[in-house]
Structure formats: structure tokens, C-alpha cells
Protein backbone atom coordinates (compact mmCIF):
# COMPACT_ATOMS: atom_id res chain seq x y z
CA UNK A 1 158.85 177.23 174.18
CA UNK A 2 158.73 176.12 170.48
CA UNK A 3 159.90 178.96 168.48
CA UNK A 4 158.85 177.52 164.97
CA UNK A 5 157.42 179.67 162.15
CA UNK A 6 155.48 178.43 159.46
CA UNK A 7 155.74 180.03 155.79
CA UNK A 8 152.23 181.59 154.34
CA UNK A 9 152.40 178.79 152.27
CA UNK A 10 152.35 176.46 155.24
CA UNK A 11 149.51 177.91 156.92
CA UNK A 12 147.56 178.19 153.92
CA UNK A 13 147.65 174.20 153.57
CA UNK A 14 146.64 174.04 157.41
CA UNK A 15 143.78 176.37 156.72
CA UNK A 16 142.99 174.39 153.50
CA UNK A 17 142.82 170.92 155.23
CA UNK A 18 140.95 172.20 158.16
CA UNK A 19 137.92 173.41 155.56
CA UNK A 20 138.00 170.38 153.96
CA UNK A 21 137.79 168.42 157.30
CA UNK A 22 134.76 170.52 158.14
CA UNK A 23 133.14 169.90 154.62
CA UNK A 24 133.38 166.20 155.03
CA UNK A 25 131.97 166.54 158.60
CA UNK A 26 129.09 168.50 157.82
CA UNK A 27 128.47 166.34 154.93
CA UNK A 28 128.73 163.34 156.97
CA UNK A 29 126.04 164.94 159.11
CA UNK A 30 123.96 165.79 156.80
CA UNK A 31 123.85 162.57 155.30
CA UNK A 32 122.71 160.62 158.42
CA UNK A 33 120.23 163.73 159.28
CA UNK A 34 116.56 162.74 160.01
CA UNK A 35 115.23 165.70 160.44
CA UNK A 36 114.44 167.44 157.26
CA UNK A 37 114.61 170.95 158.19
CA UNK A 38 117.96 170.23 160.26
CA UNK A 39 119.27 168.17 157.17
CA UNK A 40 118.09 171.32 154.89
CA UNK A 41 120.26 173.87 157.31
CA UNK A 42 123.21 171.88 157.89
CA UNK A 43 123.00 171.73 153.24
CA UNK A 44 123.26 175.32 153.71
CA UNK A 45 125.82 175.08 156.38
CA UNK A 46 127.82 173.17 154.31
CA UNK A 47 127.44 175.17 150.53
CA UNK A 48 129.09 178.07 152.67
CA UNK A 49 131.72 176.15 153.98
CA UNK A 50 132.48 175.15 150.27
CA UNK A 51 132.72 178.47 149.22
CA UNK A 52 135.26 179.09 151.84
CA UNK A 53 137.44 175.91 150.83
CA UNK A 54 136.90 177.13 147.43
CA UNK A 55 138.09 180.55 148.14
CA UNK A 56 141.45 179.22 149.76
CA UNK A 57 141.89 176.80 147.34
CA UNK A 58 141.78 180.16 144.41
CA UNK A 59 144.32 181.75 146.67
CA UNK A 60 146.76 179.05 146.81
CA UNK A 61 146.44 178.88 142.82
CA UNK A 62 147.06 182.52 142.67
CA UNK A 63 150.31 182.54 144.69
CA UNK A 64 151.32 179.03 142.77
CA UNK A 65 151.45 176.88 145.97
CA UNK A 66 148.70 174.53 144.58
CA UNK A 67 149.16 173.40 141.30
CA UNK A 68 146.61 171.72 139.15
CA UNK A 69 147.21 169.68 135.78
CA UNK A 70 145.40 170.02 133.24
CA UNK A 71 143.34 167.35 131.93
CA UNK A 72 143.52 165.86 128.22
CA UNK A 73 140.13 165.46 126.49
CA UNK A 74 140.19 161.68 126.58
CA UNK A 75 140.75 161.81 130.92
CA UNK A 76 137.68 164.26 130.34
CA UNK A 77 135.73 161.82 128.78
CA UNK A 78 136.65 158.98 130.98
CA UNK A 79 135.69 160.74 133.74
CA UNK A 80 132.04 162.07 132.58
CA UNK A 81 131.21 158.20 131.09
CA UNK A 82 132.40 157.13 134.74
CA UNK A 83 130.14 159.90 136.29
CA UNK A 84 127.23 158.39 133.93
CA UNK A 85 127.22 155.21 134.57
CA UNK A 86 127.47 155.64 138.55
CA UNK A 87 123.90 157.43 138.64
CA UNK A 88 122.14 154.53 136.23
């Protein structure tokens, strides 16, 4: 018998890399979907489930077990001209 116990922090990871397993699964599916009004539910599906990762994700931040750094102006920029030029 495995007496191991996991820290909050622990299982809050586990919980967070689950959702974001889901996410990509349902996005996966939604992708390839041929149906439109399957393709339209499993959108839905997935908006919720992003809530939920986004939820966790606010929690961890809250008890500092995922930290985030902040970005300078010019990584801002970088990014949004990168974002730009991958929808022309």
C-alpha cells in the first residue's frame, strides 16, 4: 500500500494539467468536427472547460504556487506584430 501524500500545491498542478489535457482534446475534436452543430456544442464544451482551467489557474496565483512574469512593453509588442502577421 503506497502511503504517499501529495501537498495542495501538488494536487493543484495535477488538477491543472488534467484541464488543460481536456482543453487540447476537445479542441482537437472540434477542429476535425464535420458536423456543424456537433462542432458548435463541443465550442461550447470547450469555452466551459476554459473557464475551469482558468479558474485553477487564478487559484494557484492566489496561493503563489504559479508565478507569472511580467512582460516588458517591447515583449508586448513583439508578440502582437507576431500575432499580426500570422492571420495576413
Amino acid at each position: 500500500m503506497n502511503n504517499t501524500t501529495y501537498s495542495d500545491k501538488e494536487k493543484m498542478t495535477d488538477v491543472l494539467m488534467s484541464q488543460k489535457f481536456v482543453t487540447g482534446n476537445y479542441n482537437n475534436f472540434a477542429n476535425e468536427c464535420a458536423h456543424p452543430e456537433i462542432k458548435c456544442l463541443a465550442l461550447d464544451i470547450l469555452s466551459e472547460e476554459h473557464d475551469i482551467q482558468h479558474d485553477i489557474f487564478v487559484e494557484m496565483q492566489n496561493h503563489g504556487w504559479y508565478q507569472v512574469k511580467a512582460a516588458t512593453c517591447d515583449a508586448i509588442k513583439q508578440t502582437k506584430t507576431q500575432l499580426e502577421n500570422a492571420s495576413c
